[in-house]
N, C-alpha and C. Protein backbone atom coordinates (compact mmCIF):
# COMPACT_ATOMS: atom_id res chain seq x y z
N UNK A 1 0.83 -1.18 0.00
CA UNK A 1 0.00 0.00 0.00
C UNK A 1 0.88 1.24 0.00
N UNK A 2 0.52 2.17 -0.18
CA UNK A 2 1.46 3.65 -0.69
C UNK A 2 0.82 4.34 0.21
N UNK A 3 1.61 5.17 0.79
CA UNK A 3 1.42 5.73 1.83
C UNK A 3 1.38 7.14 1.63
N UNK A 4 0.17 7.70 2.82
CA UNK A 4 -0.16 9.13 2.70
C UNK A 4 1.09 10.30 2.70
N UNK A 5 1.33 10.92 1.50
CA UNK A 5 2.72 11.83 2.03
C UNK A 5 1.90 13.52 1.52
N UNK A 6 2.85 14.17 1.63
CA UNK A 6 2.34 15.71 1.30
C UNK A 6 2.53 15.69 -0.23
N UNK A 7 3.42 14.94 -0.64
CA UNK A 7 3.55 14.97 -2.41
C UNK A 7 2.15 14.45 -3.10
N UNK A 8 1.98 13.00 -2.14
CA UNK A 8 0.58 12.67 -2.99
C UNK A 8 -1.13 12.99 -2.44
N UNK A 9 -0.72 13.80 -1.44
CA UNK A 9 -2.09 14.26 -0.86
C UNK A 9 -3.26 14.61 -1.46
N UNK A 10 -2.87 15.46 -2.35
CA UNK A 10 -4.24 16.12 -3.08
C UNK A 10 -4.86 14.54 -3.86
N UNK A 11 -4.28 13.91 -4.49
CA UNK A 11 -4.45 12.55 -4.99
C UNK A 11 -5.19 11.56 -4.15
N UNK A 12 -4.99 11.31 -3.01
CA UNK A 12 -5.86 10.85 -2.14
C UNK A 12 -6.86 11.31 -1.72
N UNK A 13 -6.70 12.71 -1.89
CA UNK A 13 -8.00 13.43 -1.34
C UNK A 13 -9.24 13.51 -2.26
N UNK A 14 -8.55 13.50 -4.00
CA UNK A 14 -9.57 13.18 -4.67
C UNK A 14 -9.82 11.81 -4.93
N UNK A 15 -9.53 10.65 -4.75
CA UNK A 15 -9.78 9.56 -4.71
C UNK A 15 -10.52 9.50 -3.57
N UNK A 16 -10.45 9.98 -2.36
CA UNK A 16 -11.47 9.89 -1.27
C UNK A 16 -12.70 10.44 -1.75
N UNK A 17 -12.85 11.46 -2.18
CA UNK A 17 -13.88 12.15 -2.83
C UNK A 17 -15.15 12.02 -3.68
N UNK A 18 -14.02 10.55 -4.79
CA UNK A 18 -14.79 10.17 -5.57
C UNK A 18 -15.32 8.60 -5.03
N UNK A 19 -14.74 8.40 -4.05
CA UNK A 19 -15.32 6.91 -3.18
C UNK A 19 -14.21 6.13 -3.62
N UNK A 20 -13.07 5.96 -3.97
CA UNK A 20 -12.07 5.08 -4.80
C UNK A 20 -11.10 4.44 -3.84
N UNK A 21 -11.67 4.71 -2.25
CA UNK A 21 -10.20 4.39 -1.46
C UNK A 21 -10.97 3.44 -0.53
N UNK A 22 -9.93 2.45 -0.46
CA UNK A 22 -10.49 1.18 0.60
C UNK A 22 -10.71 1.46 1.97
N UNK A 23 -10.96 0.84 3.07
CA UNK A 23 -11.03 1.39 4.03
C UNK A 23 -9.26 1.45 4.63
N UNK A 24 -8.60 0.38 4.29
CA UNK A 24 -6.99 0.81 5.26
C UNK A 24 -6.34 2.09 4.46
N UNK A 25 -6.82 2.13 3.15
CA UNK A 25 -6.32 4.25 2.27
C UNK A 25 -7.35 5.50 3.26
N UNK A 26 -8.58 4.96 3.42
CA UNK A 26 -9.12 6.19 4.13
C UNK A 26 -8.10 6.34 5.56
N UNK A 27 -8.44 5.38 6.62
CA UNK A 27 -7.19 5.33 7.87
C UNK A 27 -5.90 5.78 7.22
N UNK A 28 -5.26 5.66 6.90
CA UNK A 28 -4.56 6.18 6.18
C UNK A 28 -3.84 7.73 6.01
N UNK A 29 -5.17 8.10 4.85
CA UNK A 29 -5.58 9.70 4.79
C UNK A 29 -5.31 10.39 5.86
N UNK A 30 -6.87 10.21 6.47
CA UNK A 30 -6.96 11.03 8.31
C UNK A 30 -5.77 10.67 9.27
N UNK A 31 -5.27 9.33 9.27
CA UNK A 31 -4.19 9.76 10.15
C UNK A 31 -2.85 10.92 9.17
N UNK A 32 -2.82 11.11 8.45
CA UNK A 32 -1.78 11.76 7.79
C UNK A 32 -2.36 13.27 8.03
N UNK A 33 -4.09 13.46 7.66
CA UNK A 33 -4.42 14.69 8.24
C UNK A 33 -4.77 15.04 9.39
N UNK A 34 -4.64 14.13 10.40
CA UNK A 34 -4.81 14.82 11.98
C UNK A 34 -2.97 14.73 12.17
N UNK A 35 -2.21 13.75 11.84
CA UNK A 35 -0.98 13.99 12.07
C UNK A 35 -0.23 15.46 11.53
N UNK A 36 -1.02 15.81 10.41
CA UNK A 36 -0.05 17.21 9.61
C UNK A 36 -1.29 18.14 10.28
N UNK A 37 -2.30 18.54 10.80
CA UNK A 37 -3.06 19.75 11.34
C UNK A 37 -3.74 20.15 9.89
N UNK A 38 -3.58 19.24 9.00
CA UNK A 38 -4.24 19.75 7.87
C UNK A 38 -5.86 19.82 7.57
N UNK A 39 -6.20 18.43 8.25
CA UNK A 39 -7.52 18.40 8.27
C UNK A 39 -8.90 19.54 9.46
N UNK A 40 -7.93 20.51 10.25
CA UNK A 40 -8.73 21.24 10.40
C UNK A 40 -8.90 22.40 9.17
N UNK A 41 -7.90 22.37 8.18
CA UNK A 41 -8.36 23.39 7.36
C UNK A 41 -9.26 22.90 6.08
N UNK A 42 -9.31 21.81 6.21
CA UNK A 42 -10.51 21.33 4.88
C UNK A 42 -11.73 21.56 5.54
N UNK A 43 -12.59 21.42 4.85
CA UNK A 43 -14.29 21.11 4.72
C UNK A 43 -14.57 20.85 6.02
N UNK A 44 -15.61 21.04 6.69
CA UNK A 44 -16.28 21.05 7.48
C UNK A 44 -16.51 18.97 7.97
N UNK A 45 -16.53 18.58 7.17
CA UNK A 45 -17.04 16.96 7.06
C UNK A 45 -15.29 16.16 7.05
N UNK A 46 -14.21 16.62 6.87
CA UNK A 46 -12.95 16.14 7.37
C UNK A 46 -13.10 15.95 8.86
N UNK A 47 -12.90 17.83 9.06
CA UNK A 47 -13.12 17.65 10.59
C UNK A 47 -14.09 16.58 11.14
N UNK A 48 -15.10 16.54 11.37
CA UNK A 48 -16.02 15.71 11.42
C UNK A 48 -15.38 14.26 11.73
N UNK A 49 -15.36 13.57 10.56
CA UNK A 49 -15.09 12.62 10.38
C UNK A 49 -13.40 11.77 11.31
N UNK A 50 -12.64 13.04 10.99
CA UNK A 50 -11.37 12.77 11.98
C UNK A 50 -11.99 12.48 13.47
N UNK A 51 -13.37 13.50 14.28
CA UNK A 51 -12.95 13.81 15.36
C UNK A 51 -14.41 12.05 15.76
N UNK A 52 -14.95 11.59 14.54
CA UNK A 52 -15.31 10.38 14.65
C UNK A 52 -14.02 8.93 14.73
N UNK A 53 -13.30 9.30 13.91
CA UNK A 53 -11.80 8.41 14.40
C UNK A 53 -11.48 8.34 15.43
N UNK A 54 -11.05 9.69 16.17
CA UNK A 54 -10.38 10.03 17.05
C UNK A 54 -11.47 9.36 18.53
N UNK A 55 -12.19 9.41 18.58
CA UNK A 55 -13.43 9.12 19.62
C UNK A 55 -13.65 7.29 19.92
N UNK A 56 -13.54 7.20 18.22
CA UNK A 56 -13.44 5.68 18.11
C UNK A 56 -12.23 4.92 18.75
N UNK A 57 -11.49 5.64 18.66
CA UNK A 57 -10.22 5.13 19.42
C UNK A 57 -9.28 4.44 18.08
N UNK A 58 -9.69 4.78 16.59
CA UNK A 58 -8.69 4.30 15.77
C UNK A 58 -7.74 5.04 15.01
N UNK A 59 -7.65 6.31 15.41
CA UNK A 59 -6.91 7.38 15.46
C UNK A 59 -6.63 8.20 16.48
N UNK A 60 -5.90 8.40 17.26
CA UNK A 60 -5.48 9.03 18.02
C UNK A 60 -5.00 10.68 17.69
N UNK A 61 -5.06 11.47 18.94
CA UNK A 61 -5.24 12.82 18.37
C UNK A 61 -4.39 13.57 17.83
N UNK A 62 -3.07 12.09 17.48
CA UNK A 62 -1.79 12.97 16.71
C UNK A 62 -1.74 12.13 15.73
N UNK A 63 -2.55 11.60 15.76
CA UNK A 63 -2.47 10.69 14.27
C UNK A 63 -2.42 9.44 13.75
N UNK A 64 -1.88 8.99 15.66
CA UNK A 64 -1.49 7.18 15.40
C UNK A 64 -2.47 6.59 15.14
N UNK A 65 -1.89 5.33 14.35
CA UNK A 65 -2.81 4.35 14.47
C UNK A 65 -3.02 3.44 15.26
N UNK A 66 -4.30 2.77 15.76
CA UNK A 66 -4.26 1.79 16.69
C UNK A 66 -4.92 1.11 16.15
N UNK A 67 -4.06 0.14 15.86
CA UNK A 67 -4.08 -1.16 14.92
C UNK A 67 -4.62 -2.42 15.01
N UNK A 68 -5.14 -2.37 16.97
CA UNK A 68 -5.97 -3.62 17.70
C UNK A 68 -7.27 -3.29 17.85
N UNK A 69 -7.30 -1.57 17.75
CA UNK A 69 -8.71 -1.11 17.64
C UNK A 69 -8.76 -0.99 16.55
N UNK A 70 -8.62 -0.94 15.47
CA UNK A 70 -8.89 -1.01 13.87
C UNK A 70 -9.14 -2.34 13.92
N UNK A 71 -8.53 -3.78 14.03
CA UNK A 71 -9.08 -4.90 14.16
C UNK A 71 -10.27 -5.38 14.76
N UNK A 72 -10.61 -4.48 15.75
CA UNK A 72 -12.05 -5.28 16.94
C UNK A 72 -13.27 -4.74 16.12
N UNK A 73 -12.88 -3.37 15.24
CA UNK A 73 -14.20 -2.73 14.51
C UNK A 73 -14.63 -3.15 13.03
N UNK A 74 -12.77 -3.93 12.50
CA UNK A 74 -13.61 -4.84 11.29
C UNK A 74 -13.81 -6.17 11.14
């Protein structure tokens, strides 16, 4: 899998957009945008959605992943 960087961001973001990303590319994404502070400056529904990660316990509020709670939820 290819991993979220600042070079290919916008690329993921429109592949998120258009529905094209699996669920371990979305985890992925959001941890790359709660890790870079980027996702408070998008859309209203980033935020959102991060601070649904973050609650879930499969993102943490700097970005990590937690990889045993990503397992118990799929």
């Amino acid at each position: 899998m290819v991993k979220v960087t600042d070079k290919n961001l916008v690329d993921f973001i429109m592949r998120y957009e258009e529905g094209q990303l699996d669920n371990d590319a979305v985890i992925e994404l959001f941890s790359h945008l709660i890790k870079t502070g980027k996702v408070w400056q998008l859309q209203g529904s980033y935020g959102r959605s991060a601070i649904d990660f973050i609650k879930s316990g499969i993102i943490d509020d700097k970005g990590k992943i937690n990889k045993k709670k990503l397992e118990e939820v799929i």
